[in-house]
Protein backbone atom coordinates (compact mmCIF):
# COMPACT_ATOMS: atom_id res chain seq x y z
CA UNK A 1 23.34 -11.81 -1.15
CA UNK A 2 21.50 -8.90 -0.31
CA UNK A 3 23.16 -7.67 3.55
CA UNK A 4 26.57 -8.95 1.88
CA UNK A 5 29.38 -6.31 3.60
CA UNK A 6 27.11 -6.08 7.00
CA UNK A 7 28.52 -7.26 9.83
CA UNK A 8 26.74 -8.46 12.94
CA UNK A 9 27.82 -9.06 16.57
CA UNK A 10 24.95 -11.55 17.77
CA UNK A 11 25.62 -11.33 21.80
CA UNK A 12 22.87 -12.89 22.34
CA UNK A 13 21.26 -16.64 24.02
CA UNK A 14 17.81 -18.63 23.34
CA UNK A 15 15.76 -18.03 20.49
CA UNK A 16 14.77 -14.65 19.75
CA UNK A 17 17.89 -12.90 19.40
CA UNK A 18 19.94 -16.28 17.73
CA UNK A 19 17.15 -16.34 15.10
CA UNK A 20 17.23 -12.56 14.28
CA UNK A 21 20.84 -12.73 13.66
CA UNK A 22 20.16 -15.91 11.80
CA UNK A 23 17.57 -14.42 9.80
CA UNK A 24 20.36 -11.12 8.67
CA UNK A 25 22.88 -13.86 8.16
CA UNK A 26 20.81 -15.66 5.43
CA UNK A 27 20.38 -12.26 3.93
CA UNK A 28 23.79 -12.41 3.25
CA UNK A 29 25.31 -10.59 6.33
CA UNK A 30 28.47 -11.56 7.96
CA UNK A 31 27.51 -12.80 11.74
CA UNK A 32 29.96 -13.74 14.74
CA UNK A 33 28.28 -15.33 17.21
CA UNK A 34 29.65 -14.46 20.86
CA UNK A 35 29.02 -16.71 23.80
CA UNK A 36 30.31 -17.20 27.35
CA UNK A 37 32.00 -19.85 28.78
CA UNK A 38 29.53 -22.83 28.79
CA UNK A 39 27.93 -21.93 25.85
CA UNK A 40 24.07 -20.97 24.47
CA UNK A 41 21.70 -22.61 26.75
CA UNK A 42 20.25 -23.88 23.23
CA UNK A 43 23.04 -25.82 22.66
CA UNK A 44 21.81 -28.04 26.06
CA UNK A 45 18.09 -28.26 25.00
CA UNK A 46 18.38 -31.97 24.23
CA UNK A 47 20.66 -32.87 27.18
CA UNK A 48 18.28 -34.24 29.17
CA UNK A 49 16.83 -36.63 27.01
CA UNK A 50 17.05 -40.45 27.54
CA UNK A 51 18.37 -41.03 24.21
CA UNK A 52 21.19 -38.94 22.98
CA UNK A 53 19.33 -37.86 19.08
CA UNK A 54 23.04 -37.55 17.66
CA UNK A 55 21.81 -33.70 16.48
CA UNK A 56 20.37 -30.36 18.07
CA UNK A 57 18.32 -29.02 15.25
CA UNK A 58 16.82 -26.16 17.32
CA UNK A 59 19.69 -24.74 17.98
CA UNK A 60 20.69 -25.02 14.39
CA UNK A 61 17.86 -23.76 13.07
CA UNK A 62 18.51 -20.10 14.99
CA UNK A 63 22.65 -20.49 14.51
CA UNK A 64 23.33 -21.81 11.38
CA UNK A 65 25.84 -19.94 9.06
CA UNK A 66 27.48 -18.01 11.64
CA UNK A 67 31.27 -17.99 13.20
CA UNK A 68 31.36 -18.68 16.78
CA UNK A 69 33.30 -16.98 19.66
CA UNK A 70 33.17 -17.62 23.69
CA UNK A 71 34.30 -14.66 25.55
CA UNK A 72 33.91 -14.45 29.10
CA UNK A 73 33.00 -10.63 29.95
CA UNK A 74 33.78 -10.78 33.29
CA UNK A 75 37.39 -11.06 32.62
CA UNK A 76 38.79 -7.44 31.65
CA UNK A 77 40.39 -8.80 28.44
CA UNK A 78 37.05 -10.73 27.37
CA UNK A 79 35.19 -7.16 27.65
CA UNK A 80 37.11 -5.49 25.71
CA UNK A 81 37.68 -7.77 22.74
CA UNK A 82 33.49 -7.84 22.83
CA UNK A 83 34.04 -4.11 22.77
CA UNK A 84 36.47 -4.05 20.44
CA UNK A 85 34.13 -6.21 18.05
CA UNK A 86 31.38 -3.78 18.31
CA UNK A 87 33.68 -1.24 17.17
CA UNK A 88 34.02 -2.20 13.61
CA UNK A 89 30.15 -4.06 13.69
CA UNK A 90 27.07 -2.26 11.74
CA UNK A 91 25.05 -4.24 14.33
CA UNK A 92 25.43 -4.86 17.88
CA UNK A 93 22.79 -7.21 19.07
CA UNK A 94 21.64 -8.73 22.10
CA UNK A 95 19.25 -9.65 24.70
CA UNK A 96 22.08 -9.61 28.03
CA UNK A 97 19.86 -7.58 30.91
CA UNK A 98 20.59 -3.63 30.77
CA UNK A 99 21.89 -3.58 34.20
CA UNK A 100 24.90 -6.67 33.13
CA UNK A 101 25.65 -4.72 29.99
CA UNK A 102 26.24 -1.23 31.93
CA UNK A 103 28.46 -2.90 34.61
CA UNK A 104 30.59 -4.55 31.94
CA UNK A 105 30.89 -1.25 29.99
CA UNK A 106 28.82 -3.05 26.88
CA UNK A 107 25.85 -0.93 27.15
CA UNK A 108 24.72 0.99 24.46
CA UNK A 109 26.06 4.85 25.22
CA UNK A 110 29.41 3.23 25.64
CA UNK A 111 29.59 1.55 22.58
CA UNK A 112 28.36 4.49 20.73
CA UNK A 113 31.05 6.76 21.92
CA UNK A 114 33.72 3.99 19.86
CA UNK A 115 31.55 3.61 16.75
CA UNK A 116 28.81 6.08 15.99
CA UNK A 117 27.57 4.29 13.08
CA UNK A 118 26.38 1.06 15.20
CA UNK A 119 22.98 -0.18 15.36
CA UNK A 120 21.97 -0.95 18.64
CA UNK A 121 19.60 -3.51 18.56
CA UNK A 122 18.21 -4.74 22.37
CA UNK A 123 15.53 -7.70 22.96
CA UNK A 124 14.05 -7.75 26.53
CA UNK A 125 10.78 -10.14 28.05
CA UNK A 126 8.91 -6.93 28.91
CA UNK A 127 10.64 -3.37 27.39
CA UNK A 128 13.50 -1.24 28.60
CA UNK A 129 10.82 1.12 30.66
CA UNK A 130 8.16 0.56 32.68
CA UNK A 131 8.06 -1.07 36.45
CA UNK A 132 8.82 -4.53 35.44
CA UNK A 133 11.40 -4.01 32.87
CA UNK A 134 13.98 -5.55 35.23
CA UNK A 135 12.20 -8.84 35.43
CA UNK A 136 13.19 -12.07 33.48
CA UNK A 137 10.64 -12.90 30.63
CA UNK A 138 10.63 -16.29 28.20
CA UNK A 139 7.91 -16.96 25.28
CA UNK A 140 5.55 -18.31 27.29
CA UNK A 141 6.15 -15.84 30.25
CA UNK A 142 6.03 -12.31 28.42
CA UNK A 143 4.39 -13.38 24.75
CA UNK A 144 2.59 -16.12 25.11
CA UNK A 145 0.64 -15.29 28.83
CA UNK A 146 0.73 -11.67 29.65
CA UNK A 147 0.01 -10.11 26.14
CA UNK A 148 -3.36 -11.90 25.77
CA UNK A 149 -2.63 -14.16 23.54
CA UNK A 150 -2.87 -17.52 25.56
CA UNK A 151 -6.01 -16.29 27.37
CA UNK A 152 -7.53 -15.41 24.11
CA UNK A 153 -6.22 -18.45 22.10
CA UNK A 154 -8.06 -20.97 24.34
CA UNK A 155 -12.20 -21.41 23.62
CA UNK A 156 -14.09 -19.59 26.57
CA UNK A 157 -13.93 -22.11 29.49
CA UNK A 158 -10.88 -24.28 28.53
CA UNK A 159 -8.31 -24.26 30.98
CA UNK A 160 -5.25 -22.67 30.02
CA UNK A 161 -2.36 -24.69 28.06
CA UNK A 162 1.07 -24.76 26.94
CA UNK A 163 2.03 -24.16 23.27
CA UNK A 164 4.59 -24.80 20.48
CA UNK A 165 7.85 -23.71 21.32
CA UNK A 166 9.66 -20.89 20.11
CA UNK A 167 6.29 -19.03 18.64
CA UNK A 168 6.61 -15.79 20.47
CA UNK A 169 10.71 -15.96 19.92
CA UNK A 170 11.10 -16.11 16.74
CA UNK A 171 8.06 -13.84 15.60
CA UNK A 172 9.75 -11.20 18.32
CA UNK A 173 13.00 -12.30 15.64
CA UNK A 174 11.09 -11.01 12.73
CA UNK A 175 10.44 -7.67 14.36
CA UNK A 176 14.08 -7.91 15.45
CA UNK A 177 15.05 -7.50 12.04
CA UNK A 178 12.32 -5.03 11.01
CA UNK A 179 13.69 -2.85 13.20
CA UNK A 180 17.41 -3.19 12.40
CA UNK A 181 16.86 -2.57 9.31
CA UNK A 182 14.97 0.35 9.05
CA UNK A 183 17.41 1.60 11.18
CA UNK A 184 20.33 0.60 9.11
CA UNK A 185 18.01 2.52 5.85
CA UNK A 186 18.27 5.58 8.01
CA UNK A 187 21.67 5.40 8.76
CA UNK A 188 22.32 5.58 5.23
CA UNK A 189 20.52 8.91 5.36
CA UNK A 190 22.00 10.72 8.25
CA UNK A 191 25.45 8.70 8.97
CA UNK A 192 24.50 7.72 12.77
CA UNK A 193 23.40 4.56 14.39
CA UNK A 194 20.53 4.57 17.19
CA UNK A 195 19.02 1.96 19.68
CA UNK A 196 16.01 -0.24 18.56
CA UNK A 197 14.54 -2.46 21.06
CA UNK A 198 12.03 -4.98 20.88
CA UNK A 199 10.31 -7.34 23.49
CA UNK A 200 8.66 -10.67 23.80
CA UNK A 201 5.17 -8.95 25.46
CA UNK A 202 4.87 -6.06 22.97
CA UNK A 203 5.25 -8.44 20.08
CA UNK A 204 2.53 -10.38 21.43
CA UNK A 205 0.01 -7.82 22.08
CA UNK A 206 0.21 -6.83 18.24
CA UNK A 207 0.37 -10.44 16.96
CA UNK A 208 -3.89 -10.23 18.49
CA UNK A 209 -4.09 -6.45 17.91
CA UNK A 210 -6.99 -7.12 15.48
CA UNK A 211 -9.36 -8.16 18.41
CA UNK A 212 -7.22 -6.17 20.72
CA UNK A 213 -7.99 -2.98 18.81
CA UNK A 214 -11.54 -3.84 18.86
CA UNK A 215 -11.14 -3.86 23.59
CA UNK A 216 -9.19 -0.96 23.06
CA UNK A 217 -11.92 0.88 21.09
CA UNK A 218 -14.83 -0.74 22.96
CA UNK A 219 -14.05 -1.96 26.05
CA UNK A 220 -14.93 -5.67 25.46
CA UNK A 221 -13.59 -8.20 22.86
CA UNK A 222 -15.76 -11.60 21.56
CA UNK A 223 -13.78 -14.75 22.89
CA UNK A 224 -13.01 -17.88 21.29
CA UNK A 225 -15.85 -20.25 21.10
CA UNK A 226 -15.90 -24.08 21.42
CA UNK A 227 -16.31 -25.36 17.68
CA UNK A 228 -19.84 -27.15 18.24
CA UNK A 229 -21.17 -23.90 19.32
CA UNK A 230 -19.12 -21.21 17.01
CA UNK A 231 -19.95 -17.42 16.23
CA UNK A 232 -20.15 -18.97 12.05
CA UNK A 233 -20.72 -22.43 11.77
CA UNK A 234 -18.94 -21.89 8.81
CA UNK A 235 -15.84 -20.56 9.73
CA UNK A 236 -15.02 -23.64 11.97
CA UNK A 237 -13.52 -27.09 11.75
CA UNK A 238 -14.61 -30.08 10.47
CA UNK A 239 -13.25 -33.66 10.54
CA UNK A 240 -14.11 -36.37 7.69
CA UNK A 241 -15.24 -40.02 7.47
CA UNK A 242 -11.61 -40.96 7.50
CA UNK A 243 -10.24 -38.46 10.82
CA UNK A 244 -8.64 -35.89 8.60
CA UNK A 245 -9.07 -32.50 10.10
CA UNK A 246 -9.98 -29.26 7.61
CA UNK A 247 -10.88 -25.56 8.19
CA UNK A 248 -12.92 -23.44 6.28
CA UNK A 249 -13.07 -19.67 6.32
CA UNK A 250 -15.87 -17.84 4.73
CA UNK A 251 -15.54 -14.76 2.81
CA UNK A 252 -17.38 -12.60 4.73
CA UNK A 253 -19.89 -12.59 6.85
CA UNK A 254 -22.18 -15.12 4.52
CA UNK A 255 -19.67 -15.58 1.43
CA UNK A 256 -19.82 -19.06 -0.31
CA UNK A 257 -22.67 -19.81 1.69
CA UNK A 258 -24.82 -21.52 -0.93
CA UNK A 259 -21.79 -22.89 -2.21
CA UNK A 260 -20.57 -24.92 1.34
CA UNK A 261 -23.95 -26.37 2.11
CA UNK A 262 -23.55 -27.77 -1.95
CA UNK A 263 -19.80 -29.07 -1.00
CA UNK A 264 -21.22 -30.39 2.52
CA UNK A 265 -24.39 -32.12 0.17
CA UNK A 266 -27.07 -30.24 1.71
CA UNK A 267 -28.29 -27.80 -0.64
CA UNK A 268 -31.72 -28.61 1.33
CA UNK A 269 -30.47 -26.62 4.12
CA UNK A 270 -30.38 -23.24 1.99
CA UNK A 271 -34.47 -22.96 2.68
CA UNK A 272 -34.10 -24.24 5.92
CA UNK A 273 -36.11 -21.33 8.15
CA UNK A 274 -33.60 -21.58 11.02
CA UNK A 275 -30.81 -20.53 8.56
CA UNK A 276 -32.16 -18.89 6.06
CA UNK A 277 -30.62 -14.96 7.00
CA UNK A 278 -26.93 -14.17 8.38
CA UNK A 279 -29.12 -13.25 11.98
CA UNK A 280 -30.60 -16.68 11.86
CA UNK A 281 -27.50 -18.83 11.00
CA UNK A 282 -25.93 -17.10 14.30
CA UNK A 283 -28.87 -17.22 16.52
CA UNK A 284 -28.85 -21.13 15.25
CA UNK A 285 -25.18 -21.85 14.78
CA UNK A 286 -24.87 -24.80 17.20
CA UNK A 287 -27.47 -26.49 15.15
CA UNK A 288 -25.92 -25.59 12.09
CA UNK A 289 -22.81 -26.73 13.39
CA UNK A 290 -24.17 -30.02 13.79
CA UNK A 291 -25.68 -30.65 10.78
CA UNK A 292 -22.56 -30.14 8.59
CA UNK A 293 -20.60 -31.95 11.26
CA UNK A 294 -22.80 -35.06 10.49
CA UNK A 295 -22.17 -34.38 6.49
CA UNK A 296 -18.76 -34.21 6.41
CA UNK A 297 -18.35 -37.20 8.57
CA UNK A 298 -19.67 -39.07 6.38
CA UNK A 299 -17.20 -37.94 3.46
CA UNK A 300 -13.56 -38.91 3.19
CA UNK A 301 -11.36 -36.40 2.55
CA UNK A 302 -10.24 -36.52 -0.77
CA UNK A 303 -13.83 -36.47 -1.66
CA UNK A 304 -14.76 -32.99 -0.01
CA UNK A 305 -10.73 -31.46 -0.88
CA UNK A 306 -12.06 -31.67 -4.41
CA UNK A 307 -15.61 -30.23 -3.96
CA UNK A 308 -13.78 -27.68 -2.02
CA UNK A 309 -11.62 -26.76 -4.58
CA UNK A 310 -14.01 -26.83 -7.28
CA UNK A 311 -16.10 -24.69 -5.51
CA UNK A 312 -13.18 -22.56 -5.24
CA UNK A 313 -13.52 -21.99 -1.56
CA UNK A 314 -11.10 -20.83 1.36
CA UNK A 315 -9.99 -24.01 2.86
CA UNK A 316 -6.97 -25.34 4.27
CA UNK A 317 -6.42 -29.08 5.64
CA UNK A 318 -5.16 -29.22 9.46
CA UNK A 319 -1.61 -31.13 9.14
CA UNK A 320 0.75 -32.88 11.26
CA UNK A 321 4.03 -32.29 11.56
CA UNK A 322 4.53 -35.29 9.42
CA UNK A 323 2.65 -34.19 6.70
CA UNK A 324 4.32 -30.38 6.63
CA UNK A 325 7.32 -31.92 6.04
CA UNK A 326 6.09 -34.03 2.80
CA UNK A 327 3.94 -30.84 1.24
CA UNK A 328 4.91 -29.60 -2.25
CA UNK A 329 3.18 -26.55 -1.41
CA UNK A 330 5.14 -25.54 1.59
CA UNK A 331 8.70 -26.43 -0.47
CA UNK A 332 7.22 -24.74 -3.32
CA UNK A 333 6.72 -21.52 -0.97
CA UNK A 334 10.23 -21.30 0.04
CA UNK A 335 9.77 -22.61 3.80
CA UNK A 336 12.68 -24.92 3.95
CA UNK A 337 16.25 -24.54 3.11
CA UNK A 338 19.39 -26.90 3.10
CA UNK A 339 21.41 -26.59 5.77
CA UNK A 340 25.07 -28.52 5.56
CA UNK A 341 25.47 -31.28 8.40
CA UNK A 342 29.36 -31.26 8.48
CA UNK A 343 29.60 -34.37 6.99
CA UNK A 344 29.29 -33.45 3.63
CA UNK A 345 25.77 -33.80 2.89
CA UNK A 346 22.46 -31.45 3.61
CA UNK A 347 19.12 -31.62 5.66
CA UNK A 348 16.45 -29.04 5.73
CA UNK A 349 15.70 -26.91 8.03
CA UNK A 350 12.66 -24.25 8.18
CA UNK A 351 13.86 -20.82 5.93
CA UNK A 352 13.15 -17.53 6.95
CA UNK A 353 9.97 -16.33 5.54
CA UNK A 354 10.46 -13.73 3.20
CA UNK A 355 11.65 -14.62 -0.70
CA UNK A 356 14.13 -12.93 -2.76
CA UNK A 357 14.09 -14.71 -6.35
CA UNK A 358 17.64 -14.79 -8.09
CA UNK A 359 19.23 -14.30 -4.70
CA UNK A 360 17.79 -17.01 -2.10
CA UNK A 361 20.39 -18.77 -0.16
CA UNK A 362 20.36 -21.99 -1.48
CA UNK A 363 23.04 -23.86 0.93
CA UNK A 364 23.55 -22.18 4.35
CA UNK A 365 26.36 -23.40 6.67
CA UNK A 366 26.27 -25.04 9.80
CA UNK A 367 26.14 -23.82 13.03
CA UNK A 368 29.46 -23.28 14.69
CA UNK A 369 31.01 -25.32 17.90
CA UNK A 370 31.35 -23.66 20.78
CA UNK A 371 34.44 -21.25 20.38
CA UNK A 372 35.15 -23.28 16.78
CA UNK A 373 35.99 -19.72 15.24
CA UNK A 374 37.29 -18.08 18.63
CA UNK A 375 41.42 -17.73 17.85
CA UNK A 376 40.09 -16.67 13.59
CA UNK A 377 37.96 -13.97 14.57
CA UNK A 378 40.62 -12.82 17.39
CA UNK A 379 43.76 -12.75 14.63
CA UNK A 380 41.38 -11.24 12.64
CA UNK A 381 40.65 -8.10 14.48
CA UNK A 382 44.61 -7.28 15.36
CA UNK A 383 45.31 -9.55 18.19
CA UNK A 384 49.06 -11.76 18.13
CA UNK A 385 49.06 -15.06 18.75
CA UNK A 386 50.70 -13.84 22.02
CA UNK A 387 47.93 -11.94 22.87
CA UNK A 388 45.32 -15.23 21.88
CA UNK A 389 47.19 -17.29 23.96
CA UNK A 390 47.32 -15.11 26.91
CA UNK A 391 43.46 -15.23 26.85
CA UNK A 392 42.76 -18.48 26.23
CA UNK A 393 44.92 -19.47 29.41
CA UNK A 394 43.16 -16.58 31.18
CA UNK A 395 39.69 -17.83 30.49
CA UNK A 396 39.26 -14.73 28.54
CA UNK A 397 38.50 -16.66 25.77
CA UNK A 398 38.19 -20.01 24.79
């Protein structure tokens, strides 16, 4: 395992911060989850529901493989035993509000006076700086609203909607780890650790900073168009005779453009006038639109998958959830890996997605109970059974 010998403190809650310690952990590195009293709101997500699911895969997916703790900070001895864990970490990482962590003595100059080496790694809604850093931010608060990307997700006119959850968490999870590591590679070089932060809106603003680059540059930005009246009729969506969904993307501007209208059967529309330059396929793309709307619809999908692919085009079909889970492809690719269910037997659960051949975690472990690992990891770092007992009956621990 590649981060074998790294150990993490994962003070953290949610999404974003669970799945970048998650993420290190399937690397190989050693992760103790700490929680307080009550738990990871994750661990509630299904609560509510009128049928109790027996399972709580989202939280799984972002904690499996780790040991878990519940310390109650409040408490003097709680503090300190999170303090004391930080101590002997490589990584200290969380996404507790700056102003909590400095009451409780947790915050990052504090730590760094015990253990010079530690990475510092901090994940906020909106930044550590900046007028609004104080406020609370979630995925679709911070990433998915303010940055831009919901307004410019939605085709011009739509009225806003909700997304997928977890989108803006666990890409903010990626960059997490991005930044841990590079500052773990320069640690190597100079001895020291430092403070990386990341943040839900910043993430988002370069997840668009394609078209963002082009407001920043120019003031203005083309929105997202409805698909019977698109920029390219050929970069767009189409639906066959029997309701199966598929995207094409051009190469280029006019790439493969002999070679749809042949896939579509309507070579015929090559010499059309209204389409016969780049300029006049845009100035006529609703048009266009409609004409290969009416010729796919009257394919099914098999059918125009293997034109597609003979042609050797860019396509891709739109699946459902259903249909993700039964792809070759997509186990081929490395997106899923086993995940023990404490009964003795596996499911799968999505992988991190980043491949390392020859050492790919094959098996990860569960997720841990709440406190399952709490009296362990306590003997572990010094304390007597004494001492354990004195905090579980304090609420210290549990």
């Amino acid at each position: 395992m590649l981060l074998k010998g790294l150990k993490v403190v994962d003070f953290t809650a949610y999404i974003a911060g669970p799945g970048a310690a998650a993420i290190l952990g399937d690397w190989g590195a050693e992760v103790i989850k700490v929680e307080r009293p009550g738990g990871d709101n994750m661990r509630h997500v299904f609560a509510d529901l009128k049928n109790d699911l027996g399972a709580n895969p989202t939280f799984e997916l972002d904690n499996r493989g780790k040991r878990g703790v519940v310390l109650d900070i409040t408490k003097p001895a709680g503090r300190d035993a999170l303090a004391k864990l930080a101590e002997t970490a490589d990584v200290f990482l969380t996404n507790t509000r700056p102003a909590s962590l400095k009451k409780y003595g947790l915050d990052e100059p504090t730590l760094r006076k015990i253990n010079p080496r530690l990475v510092y790694a901090v994940i906020t809604g909106y930044g550590l700086e900046g007028p609004d850093a104080h406020l609370p931010g979630f995925d679709v608060t911070a990433f998915w609203a303010r940055s831009g990307i919901g307004y410019m997700t939605a085709p011009k006119g739509a009225e806003p909607f909700m997304r997928t959850s977890g989108m803006g968490d666990h890409s903010t999870s990626l960059a997490t780890v991005s930044a841990i590591l590079a500052a773990l590679y320069e640690r190597e070089k100079t001895g020291k650790g430092r403070l990386v932060q990341t943040s839900l809106l910043a993430t988002g603003v370069y997840l668009w900073g394609s078209d963002l680059a082009v407001q920043l540059k120019f003031g203005r930005v083309a929105s997202v168009r409805p698909r019977d009246n698109p920029i390219n009729a050929l970069a767009n969506h189409f639906k066959s005779a029997d309701d199966h969904w598929f995207v094409h993307n051009p190469r280029g501007g006019s790439g493969g453009w002999e070679a749809f209208l042949k896939v579509a059967g309507r070579p015929d529309l090559i010499t059309d006038e209204r389409f016969a330059s780049g300029k006049a396929r845009r100035a006529n793309a609703r048009e266009l639109a409609a004409e290969l709307d009416a010729a796919f619809a009257a394919m099914p999908m098999a059918e125009i998958a293997r034109r597609l692919d003979e042609a050797d085009l860019v396509w891709a079909p739109m699946q459902t959830p259903a249909e993700v889970d039964k792809d070759p492809q997509i186990a081929a690719a490395g997106a899923f890996v086993a995940v023990e269910d404490g009964q003795g037997g596996t499911y799968r659960s999505p992988a991190a997605p980043a491949r390392f051949p020859g050492a790919d975690a094959e098996v990860r472990p569960r997720a841990p109970r709440l406190g399952e690992h709490t009296r362990e990891v306590l003997l572990e770092m010094g304390y007597s059974e004494a001492d354990v007992e004195s905090m579980f009956s304090d609420g210290a621990a549990a």
